[in-house]
Protein backbone atom coordinates (compact mmCIF):
# COMPACT_ATOMS: atom_id res chain seq x y z
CA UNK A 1 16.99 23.13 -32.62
CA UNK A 2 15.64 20.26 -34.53
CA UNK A 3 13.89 18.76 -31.72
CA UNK A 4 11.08 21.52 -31.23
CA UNK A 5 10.91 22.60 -35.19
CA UNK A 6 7.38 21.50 -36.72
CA UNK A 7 7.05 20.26 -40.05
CA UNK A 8 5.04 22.68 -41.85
CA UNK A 9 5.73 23.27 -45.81
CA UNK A 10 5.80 26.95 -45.48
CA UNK A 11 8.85 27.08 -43.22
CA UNK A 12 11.47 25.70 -45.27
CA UNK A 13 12.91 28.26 -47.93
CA UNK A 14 11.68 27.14 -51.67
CA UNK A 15 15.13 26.67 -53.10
CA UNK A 16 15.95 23.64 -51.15
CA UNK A 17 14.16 20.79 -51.62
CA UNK A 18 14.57 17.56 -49.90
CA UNK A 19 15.22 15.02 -52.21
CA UNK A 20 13.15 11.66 -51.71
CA UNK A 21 14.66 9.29 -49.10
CA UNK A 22 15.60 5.58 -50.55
CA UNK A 23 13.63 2.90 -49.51
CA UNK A 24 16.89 1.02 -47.46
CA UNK A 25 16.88 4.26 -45.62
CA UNK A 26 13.09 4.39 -44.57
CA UNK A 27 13.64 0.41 -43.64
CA UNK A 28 17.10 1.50 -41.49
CA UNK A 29 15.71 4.20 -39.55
CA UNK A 30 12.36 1.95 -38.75
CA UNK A 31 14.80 -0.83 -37.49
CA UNK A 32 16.89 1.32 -35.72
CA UNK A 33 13.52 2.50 -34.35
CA UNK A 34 12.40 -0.58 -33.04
CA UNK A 35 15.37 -1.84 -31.52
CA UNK A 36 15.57 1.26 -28.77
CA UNK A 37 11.45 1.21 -28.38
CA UNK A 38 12.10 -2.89 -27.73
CA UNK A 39 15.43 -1.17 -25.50
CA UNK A 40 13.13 1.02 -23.44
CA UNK A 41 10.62 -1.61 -22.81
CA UNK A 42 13.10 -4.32 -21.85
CA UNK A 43 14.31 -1.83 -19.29
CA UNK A 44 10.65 -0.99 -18.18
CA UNK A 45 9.95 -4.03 -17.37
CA UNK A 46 13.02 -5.07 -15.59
CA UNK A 47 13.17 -1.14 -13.75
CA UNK A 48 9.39 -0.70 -12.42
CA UNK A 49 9.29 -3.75 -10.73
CA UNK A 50 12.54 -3.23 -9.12
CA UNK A 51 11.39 0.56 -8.20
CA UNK A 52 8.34 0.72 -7.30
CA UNK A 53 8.59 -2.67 -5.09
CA UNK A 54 5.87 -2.67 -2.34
CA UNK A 55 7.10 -5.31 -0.29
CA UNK A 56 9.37 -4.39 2.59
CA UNK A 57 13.00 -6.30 2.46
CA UNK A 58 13.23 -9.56 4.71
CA UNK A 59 15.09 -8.55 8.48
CA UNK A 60 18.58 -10.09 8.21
CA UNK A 61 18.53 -11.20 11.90
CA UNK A 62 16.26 -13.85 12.87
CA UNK A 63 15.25 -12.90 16.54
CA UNK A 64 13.22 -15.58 18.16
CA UNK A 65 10.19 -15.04 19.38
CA UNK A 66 8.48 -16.66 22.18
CA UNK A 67 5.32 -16.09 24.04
CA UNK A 68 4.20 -17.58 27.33
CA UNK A 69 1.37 -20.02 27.59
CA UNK A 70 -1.61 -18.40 28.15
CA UNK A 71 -2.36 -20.18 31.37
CA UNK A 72 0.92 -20.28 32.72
CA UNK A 73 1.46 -16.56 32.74
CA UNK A 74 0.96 -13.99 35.66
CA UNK A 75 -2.40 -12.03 35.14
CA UNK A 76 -2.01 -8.26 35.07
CA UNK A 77 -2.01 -6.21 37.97
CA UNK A 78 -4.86 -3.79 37.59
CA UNK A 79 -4.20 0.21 37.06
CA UNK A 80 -3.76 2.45 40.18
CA UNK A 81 -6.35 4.71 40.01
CA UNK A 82 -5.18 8.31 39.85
CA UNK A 83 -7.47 11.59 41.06
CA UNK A 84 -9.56 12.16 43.98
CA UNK A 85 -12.00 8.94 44.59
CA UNK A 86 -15.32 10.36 46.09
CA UNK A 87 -17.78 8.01 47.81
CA UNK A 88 -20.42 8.63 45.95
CA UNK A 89 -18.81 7.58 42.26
CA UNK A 90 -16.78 4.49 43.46
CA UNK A 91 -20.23 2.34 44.50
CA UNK A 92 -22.07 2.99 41.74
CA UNK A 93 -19.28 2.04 39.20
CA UNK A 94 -18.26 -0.97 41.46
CA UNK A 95 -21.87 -2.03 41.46
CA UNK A 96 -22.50 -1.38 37.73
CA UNK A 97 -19.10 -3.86 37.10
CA UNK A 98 -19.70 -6.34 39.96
CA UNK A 99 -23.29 -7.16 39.34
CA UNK A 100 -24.00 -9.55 36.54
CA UNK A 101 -26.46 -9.20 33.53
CA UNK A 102 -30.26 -10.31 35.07
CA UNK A 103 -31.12 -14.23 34.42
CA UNK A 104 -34.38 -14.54 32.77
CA UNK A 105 -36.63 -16.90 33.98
CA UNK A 106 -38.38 -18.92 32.22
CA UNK A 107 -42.42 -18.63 32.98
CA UNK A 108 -44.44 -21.23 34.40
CA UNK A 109 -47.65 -19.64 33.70
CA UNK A 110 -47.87 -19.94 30.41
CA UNK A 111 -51.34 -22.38 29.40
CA UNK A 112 -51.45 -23.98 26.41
């Protein structure tokens, strides 16, 4: 097969010879040449863009959307708690959430 043969001197027989190709023959084959590498690109850059498109197709239904006001809706109802509740974790966590961050005062005792 042509396709894999390299083109070493030594593997061609010496009784053929090749005889020189014609100038209009060198010019056809680098024409013909550069029309299918101009081919491949056109396709290349009409095919990658179309194939390797990262942006997900537009949803053909248009579904509407609509949120509440935030101070017109309901507030959430909180958890039920599941598990045993002992006595001794429920005040501390109740007083750890219920009691607020200490104020500082400012100091009156300060001379200048």
């Amino acid at each position: 097969m042509a396709l894999f043969k390299t083109r070493k001197g030594g593997d061609e027989p010496q009784a053929t010879h090749r005889q020189p190709e014609s100038v209009e023959a060198i010019r056809t084959r680098a024409r013909h040449r550069l029309i299918g590498a101009g081919v491949l690109v056109l396709i290349a850059i009409i095919g990658f863009p179309v194939l390797f498109d990262t942006q997900p197709r537009p949803v053909a239904v248009d579904i509407p959307i609509q949120i509440p006001d935030r101070n017109k809706a309901r507030p959430l109802a909180a958890p039920a708690v599941s598990g045993p509740v002992t006595a001794a974790s429920t005040p501390a966590k109740v007083a750890a959430v219920a009691s607020p961050a200490p104020a500082l005062a400012p100091q009156a005792d300060a001379a200048p």
